[in-house]
ModelCIF file with pLDDT and N, C-alpha, C, O atoms, coordinates in Angstrom:
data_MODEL
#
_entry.id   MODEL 
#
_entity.id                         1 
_entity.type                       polymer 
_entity.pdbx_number_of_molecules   1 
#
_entity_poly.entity_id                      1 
_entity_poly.type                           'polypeptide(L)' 
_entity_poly.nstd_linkage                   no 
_entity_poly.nstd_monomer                   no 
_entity_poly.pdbx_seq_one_letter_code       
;(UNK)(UNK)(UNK)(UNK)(UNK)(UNK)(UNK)(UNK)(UNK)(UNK)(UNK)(UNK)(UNK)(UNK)(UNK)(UNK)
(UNK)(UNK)(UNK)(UNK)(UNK)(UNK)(UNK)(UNK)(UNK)(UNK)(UNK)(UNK)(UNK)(UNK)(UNK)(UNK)
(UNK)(UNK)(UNK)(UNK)(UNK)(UNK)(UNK)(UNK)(UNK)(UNK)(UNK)(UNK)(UNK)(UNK)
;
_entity_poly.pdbx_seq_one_letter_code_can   XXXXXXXXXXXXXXXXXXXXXXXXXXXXXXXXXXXXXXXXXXXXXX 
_entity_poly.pdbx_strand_id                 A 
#
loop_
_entity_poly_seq.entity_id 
_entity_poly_seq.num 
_entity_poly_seq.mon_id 
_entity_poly_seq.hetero 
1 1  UNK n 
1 2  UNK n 
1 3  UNK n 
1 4  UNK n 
1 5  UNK n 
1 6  UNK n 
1 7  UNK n 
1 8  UNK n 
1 9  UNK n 
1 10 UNK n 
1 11 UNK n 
1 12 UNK n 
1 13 UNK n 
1 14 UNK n 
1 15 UNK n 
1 16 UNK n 
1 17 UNK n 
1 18 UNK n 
1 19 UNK n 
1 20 UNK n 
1 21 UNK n 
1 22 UNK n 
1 23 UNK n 
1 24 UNK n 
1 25 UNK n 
1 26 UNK n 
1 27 UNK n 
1 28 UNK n 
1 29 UNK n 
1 30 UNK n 
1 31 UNK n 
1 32 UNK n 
1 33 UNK n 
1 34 UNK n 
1 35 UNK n 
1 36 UNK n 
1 37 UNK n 
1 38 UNK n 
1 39 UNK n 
1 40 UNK n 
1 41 UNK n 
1 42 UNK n 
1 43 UNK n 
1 44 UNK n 
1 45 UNK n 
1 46 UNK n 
#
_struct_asym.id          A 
_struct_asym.entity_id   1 
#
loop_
_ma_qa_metric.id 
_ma_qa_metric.mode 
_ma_qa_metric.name 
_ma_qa_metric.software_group_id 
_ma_qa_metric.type 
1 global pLDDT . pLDDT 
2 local  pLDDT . pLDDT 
#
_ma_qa_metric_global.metric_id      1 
_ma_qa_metric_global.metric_value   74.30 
_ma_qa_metric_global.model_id       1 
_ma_qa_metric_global.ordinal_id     1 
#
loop_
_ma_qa_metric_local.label_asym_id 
_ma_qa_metric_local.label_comp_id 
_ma_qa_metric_local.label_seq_id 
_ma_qa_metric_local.metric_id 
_ma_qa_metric_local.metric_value 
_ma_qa_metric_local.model_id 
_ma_qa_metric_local.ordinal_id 
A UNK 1  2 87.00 1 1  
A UNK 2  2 87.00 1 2  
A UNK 3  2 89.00 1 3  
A UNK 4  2 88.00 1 4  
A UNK 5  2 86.00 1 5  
A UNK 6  2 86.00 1 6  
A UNK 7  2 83.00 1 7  
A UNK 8  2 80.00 1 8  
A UNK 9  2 77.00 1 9  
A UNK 10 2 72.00 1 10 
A UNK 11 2 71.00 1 11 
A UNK 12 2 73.00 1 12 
A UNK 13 2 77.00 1 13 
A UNK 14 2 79.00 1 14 
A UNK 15 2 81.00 1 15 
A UNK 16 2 80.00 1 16 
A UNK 17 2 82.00 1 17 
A UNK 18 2 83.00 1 18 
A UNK 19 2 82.00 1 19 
A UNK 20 2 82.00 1 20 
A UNK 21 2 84.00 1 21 
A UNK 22 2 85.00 1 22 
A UNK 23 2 84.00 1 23 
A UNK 24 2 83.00 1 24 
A UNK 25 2 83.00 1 25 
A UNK 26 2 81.00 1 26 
A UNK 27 2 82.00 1 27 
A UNK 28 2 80.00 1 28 
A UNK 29 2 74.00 1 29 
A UNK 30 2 78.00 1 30 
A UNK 31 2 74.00 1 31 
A UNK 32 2 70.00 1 32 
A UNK 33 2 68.00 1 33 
A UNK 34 2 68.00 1 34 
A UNK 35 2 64.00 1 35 
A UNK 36 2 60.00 1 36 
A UNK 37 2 61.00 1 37 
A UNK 38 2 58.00 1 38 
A UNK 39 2 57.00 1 39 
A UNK 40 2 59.00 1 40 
A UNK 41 2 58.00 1 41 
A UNK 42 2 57.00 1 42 
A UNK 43 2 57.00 1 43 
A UNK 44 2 52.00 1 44 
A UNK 45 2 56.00 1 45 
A UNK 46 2 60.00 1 46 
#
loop_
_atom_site.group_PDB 
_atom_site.id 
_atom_site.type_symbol 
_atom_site.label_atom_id 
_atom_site.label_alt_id 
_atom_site.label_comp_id 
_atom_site.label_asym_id 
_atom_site.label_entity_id 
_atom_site.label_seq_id 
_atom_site.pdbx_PDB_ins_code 
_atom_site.Cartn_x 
_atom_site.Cartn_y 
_atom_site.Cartn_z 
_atom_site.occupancy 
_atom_site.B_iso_or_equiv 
_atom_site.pdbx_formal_charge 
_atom_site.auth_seq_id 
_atom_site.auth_comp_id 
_atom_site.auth_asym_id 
_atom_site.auth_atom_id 
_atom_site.pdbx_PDB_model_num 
ATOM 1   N N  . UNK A 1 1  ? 62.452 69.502 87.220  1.00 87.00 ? 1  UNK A N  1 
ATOM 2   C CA . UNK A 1 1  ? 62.895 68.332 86.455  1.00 87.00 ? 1  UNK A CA 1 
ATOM 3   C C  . UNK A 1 1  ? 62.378 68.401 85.019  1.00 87.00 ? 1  UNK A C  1 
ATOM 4   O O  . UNK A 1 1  ? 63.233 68.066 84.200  1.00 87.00 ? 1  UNK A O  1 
ATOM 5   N N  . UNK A 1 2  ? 60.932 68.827 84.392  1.00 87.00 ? 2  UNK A N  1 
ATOM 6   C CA . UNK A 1 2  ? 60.619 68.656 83.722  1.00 87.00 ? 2  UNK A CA 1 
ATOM 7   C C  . UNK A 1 2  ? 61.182 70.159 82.793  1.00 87.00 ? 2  UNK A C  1 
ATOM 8   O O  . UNK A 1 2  ? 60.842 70.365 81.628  1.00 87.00 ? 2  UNK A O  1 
ATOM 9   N N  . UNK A 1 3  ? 62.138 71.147 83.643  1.00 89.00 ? 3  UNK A N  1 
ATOM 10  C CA . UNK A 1 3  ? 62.444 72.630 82.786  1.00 89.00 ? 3  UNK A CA 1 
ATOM 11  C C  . UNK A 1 3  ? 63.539 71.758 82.204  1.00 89.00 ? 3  UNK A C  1 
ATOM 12  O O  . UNK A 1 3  ? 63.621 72.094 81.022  1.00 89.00 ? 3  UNK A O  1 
ATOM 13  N N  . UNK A 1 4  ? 64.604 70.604 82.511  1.00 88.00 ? 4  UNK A N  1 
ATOM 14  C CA . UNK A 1 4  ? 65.808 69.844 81.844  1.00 88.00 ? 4  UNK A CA 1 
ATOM 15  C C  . UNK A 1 4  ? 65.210 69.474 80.546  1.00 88.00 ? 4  UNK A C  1 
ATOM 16  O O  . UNK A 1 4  ? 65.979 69.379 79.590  1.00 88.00 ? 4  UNK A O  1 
ATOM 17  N N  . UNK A 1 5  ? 63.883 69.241 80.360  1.00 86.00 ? 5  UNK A N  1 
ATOM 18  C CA . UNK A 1 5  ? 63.562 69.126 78.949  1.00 86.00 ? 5  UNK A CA 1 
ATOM 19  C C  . UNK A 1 5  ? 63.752 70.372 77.979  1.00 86.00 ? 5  UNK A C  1 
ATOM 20  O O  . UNK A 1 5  ? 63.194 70.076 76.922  1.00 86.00 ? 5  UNK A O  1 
ATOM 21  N N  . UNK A 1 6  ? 64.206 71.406 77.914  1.00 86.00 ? 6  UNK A N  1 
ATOM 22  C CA . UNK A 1 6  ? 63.470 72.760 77.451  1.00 86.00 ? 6  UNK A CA 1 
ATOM 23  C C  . UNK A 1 6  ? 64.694 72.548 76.295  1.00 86.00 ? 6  UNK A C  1 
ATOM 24  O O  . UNK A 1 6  ? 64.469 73.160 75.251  1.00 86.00 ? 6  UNK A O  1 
ATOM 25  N N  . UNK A 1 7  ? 65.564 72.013 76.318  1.00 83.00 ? 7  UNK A N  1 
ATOM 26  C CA . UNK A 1 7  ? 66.321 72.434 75.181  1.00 83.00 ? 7  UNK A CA 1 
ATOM 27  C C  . UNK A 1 7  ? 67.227 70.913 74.977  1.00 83.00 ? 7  UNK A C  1 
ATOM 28  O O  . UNK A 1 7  ? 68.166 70.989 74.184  1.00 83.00 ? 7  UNK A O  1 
ATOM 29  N N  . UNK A 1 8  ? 66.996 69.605 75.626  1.00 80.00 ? 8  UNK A N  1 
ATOM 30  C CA . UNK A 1 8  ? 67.799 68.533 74.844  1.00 80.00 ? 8  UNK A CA 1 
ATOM 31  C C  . UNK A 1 8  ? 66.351 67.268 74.839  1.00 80.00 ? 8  UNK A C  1 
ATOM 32  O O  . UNK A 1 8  ? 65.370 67.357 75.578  1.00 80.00 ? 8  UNK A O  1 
ATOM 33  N N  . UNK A 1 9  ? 66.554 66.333 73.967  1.00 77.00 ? 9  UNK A N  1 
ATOM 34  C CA . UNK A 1 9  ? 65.405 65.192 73.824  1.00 77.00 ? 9  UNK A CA 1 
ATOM 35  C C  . UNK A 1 9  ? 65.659 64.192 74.238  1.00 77.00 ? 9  UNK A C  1 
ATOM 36  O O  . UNK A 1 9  ? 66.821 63.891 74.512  1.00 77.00 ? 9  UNK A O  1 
ATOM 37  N N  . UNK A 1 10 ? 64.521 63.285 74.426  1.00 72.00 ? 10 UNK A N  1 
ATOM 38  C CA . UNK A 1 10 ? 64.507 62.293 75.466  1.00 72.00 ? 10 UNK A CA 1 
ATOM 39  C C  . UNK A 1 10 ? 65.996 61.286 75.239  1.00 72.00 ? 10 UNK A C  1 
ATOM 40  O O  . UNK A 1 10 ? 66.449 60.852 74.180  1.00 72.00 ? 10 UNK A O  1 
ATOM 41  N N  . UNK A 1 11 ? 66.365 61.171 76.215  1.00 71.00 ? 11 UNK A N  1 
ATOM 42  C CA . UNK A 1 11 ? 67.700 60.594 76.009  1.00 71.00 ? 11 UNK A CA 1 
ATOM 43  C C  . UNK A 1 11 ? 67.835 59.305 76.973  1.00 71.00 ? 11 UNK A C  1 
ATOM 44  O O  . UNK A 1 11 ? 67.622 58.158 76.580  1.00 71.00 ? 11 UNK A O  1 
ATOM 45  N N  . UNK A 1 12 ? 68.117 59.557 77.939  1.00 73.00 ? 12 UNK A N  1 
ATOM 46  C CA . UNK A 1 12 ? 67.695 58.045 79.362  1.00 73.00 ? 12 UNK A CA 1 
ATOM 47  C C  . UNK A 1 12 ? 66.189 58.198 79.584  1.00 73.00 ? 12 UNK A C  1 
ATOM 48  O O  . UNK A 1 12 ? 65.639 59.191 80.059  1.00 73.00 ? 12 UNK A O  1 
ATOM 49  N N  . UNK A 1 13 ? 65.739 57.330 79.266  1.00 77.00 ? 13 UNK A N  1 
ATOM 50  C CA . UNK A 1 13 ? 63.916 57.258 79.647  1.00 77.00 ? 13 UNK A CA 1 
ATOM 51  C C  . UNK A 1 13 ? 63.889 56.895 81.075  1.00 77.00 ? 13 UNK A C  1 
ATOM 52  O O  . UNK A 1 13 ? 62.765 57.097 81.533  1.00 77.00 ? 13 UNK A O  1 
ATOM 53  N N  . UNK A 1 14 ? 64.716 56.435 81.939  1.00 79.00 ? 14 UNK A N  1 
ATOM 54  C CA . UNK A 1 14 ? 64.703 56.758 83.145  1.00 79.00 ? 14 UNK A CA 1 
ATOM 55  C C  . UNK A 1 14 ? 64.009 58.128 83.686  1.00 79.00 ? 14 UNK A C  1 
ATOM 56  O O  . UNK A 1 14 ? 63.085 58.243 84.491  1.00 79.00 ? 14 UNK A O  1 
ATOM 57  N N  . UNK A 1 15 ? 64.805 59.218 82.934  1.00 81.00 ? 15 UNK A N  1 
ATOM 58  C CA . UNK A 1 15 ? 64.955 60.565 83.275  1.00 81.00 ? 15 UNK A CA 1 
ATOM 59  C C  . UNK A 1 15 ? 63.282 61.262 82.998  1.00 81.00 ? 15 UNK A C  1 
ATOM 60  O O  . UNK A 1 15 ? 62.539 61.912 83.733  1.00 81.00 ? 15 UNK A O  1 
ATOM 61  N N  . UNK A 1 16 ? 63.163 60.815 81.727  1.00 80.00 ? 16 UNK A N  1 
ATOM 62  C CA . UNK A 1 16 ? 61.820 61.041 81.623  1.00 80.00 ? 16 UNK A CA 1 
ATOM 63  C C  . UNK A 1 16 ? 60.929 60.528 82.522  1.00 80.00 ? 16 UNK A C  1 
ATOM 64  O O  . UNK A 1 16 ? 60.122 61.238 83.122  1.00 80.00 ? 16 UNK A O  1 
ATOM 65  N N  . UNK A 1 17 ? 61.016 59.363 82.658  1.00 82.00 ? 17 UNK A N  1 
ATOM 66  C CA . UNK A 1 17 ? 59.821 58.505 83.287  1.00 82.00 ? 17 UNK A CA 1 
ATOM 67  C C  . UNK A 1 17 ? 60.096 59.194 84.540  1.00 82.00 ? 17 UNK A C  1 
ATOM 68  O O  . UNK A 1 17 ? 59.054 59.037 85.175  1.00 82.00 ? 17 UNK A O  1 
ATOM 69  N N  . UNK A 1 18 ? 60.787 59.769 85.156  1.00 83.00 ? 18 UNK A N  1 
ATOM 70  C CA . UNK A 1 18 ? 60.736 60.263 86.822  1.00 83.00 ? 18 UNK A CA 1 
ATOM 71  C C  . UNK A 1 18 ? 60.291 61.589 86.274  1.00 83.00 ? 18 UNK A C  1 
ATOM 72  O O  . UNK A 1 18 ? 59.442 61.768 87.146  1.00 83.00 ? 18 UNK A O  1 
ATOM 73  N N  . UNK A 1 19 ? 60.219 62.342 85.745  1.00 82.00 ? 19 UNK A N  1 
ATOM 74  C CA . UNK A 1 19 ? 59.759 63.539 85.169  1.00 82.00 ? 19 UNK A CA 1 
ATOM 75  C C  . UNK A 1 19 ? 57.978 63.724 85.154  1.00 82.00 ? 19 UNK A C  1 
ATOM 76  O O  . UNK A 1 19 ? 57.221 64.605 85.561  1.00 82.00 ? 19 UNK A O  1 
ATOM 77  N N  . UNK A 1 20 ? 57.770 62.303 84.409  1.00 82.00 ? 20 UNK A N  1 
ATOM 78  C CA . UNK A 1 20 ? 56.173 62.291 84.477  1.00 82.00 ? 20 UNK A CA 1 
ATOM 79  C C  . UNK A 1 20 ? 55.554 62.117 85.559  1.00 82.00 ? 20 UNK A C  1 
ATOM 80  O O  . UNK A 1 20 ? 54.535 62.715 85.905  1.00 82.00 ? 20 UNK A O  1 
ATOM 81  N N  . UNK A 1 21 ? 56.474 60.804 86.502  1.00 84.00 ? 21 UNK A N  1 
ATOM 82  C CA . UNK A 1 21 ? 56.051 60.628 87.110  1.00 84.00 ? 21 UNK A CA 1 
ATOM 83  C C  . UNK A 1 21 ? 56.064 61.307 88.134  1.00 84.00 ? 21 UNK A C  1 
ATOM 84  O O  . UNK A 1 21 ? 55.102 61.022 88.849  1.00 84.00 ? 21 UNK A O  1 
ATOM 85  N N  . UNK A 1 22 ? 57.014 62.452 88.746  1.00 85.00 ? 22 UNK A N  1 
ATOM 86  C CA . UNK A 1 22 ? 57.055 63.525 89.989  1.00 85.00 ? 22 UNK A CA 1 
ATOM 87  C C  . UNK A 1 22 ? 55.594 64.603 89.291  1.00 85.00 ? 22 UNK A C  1 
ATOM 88  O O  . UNK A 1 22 ? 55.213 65.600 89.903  1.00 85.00 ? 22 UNK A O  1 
ATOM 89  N N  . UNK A 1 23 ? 55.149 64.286 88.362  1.00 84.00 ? 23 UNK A N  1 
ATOM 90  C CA . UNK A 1 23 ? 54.171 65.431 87.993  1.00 84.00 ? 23 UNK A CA 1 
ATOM 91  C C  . UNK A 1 23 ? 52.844 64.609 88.654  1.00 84.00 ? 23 UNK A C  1 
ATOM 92  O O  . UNK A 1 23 ? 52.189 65.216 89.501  1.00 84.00 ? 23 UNK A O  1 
ATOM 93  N N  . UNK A 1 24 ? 52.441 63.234 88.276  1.00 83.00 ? 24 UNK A N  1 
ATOM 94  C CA . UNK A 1 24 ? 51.780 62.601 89.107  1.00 83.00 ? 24 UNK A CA 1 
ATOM 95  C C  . UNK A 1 24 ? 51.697 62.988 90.251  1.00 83.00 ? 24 UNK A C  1 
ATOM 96  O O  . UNK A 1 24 ? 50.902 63.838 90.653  1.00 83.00 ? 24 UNK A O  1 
ATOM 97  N N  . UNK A 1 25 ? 52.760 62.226 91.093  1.00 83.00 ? 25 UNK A N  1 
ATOM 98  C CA . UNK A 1 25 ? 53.213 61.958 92.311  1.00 83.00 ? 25 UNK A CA 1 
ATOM 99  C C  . UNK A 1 25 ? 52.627 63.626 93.009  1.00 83.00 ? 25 UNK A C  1 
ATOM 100 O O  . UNK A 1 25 ? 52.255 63.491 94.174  1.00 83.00 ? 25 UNK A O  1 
ATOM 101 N N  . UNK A 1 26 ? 52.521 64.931 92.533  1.00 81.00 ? 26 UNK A N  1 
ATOM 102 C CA . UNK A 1 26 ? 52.814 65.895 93.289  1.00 81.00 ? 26 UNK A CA 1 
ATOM 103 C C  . UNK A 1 26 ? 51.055 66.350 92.896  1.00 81.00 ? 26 UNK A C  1 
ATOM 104 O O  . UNK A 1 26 ? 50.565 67.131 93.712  1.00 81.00 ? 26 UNK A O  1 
ATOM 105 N N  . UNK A 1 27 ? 50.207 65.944 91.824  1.00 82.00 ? 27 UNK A N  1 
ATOM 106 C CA . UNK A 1 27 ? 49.107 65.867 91.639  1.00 82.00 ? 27 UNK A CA 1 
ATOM 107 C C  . UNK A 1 27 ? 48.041 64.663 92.954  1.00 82.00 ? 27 UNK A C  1 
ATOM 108 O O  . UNK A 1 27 ? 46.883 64.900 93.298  1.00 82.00 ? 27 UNK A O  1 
ATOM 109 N N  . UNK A 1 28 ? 48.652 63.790 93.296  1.00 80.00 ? 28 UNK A N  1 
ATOM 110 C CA . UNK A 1 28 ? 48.447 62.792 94.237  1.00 80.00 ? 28 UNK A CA 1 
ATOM 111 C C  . UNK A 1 28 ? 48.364 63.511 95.696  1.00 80.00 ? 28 UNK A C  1 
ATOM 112 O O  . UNK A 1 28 ? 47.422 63.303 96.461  1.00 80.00 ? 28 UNK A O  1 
ATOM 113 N N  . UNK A 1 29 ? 49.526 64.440 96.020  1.00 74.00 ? 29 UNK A N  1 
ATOM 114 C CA . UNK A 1 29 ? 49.293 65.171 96.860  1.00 74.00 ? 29 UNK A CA 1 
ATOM 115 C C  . UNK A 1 29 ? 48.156 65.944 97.006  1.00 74.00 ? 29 UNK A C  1 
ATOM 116 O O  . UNK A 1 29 ? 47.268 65.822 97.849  1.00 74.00 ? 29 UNK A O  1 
ATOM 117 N N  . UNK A 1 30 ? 48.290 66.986 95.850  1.00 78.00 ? 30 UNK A N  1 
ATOM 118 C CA . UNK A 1 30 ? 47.090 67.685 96.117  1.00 78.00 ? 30 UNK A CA 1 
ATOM 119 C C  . UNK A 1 30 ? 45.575 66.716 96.346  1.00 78.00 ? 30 UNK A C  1 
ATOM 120 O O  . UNK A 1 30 ? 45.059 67.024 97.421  1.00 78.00 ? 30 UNK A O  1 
ATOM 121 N N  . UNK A 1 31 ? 44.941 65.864 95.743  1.00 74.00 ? 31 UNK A N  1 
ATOM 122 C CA . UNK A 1 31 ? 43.934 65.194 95.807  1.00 74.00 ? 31 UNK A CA 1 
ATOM 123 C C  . UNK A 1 31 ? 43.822 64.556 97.206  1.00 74.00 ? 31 UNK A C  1 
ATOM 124 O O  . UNK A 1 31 ? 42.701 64.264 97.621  1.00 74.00 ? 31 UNK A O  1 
ATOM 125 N N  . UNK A 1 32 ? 45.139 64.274 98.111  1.00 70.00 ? 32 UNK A N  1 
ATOM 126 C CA . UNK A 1 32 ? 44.695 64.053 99.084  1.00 70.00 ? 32 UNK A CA 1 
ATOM 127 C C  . UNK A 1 32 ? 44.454 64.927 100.253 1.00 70.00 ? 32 UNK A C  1 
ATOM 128 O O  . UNK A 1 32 ? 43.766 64.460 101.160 1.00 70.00 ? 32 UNK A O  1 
ATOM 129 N N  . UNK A 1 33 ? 45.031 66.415 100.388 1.00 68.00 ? 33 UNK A N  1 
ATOM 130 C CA . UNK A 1 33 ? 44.960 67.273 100.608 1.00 68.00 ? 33 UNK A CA 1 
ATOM 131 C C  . UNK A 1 33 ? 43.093 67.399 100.470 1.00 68.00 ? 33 UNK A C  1 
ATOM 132 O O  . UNK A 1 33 ? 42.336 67.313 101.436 1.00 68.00 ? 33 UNK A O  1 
ATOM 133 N N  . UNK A 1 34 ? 42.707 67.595 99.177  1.00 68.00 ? 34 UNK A N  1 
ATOM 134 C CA . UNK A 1 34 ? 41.052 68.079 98.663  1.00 68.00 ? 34 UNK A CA 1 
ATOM 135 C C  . UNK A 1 34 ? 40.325 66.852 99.124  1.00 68.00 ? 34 UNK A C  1 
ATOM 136 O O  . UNK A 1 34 ? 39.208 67.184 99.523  1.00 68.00 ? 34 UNK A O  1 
ATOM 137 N N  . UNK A 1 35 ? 40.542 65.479 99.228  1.00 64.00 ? 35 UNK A N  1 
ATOM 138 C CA . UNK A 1 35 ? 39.538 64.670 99.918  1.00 64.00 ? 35 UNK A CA 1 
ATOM 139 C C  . UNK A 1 35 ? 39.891 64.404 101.399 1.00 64.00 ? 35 UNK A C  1 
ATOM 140 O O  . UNK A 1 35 ? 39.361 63.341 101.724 1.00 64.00 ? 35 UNK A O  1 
ATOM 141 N N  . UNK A 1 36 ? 40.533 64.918 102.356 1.00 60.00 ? 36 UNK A N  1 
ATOM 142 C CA . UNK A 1 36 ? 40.702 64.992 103.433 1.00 60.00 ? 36 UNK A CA 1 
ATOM 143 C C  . UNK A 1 36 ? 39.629 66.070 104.002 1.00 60.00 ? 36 UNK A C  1 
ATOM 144 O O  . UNK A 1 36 ? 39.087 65.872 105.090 1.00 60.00 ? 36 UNK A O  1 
ATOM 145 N N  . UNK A 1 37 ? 39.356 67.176 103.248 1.00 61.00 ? 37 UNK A N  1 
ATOM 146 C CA . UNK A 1 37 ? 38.313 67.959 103.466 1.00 61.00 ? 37 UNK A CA 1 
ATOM 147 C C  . UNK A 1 37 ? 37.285 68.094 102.768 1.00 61.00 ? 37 UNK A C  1 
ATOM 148 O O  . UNK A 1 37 ? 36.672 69.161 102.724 1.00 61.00 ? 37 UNK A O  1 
ATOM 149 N N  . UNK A 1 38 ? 36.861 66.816 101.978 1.00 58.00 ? 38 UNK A N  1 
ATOM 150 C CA . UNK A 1 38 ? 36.045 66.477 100.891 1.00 58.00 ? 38 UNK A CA 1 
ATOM 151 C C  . UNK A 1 38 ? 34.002 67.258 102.070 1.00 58.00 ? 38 UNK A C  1 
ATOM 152 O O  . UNK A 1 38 ? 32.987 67.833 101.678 1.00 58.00 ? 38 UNK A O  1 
ATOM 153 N N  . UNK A 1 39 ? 34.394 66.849 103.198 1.00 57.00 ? 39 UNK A N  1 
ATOM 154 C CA . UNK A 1 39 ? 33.279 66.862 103.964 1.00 57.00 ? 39 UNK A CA 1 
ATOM 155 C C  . UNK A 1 39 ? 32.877 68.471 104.206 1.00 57.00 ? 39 UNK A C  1 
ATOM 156 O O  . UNK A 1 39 ? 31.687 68.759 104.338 1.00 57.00 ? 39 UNK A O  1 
ATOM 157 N N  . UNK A 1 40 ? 34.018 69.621 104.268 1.00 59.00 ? 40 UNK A N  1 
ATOM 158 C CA . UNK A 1 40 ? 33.575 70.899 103.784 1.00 59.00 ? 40 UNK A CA 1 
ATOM 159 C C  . UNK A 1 40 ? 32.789 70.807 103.031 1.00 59.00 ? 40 UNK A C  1 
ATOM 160 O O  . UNK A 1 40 ? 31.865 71.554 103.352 1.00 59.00 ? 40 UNK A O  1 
ATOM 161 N N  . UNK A 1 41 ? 32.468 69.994 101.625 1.00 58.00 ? 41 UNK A N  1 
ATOM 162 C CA . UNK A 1 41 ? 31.780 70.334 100.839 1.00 58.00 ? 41 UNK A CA 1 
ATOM 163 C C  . UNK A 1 41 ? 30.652 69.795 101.150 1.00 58.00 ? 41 UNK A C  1 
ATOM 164 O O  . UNK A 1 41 ? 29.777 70.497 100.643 1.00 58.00 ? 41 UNK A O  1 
ATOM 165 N N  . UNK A 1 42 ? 30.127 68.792 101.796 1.00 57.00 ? 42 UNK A N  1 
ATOM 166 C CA . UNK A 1 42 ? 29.275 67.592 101.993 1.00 57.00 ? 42 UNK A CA 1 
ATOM 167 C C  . UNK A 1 42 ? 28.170 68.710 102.998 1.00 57.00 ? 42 UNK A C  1 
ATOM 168 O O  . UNK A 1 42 ? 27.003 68.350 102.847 1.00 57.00 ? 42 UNK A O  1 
ATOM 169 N N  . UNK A 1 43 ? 28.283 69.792 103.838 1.00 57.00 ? 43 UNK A N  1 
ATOM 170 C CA . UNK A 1 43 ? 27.989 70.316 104.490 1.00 57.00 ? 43 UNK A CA 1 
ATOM 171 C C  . UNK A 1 43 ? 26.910 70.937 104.077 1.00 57.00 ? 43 UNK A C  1 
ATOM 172 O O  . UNK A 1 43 ? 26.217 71.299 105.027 1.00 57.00 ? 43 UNK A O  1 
ATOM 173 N N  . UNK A 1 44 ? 26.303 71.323 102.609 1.00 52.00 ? 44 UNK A N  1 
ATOM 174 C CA . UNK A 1 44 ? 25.283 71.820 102.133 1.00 52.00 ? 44 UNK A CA 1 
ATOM 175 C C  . UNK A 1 44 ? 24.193 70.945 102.280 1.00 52.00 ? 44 UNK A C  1 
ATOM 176 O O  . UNK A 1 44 ? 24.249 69.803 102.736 1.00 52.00 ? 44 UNK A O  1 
ATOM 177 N N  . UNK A 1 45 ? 22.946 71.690 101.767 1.00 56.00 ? 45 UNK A N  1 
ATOM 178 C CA . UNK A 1 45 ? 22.089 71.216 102.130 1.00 56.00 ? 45 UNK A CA 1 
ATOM 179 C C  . UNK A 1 45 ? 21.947 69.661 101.276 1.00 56.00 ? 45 UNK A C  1 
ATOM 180 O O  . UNK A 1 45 ? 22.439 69.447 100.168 1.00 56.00 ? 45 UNK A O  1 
ATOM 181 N N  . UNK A 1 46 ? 21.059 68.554 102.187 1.00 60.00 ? 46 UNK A N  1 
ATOM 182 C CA . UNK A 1 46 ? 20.896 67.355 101.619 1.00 60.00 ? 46 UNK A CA 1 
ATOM 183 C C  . UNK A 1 46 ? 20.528 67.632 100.134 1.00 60.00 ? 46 UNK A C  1 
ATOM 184 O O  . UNK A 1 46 ? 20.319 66.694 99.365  1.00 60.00 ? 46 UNK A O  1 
#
């Protein structure tokens, strides 16, 4: 979504705003992914 930017400018800010926001949205994933196993890390010493 965000390669549709590479060669025209912001035009429906709809288009944009789902652009930023699927970059969020897919950053959100990962973080819950990394604190689901946040406790791997917790495993060292006190």
């Amino acid at each position: 979504l965000a390669d549709t930017f590479r060669s025209r400018e912001l035009g429906d800010p709809a288009t944009a705003e789902h652009a930023i926001r699927d970059m969020v949205v897919a950053t959100d994933f990962y973080h819950q992914a990394l604190f689901e196993r946040t406790a791997e890390f917790l495993l060292l010493e006190p």
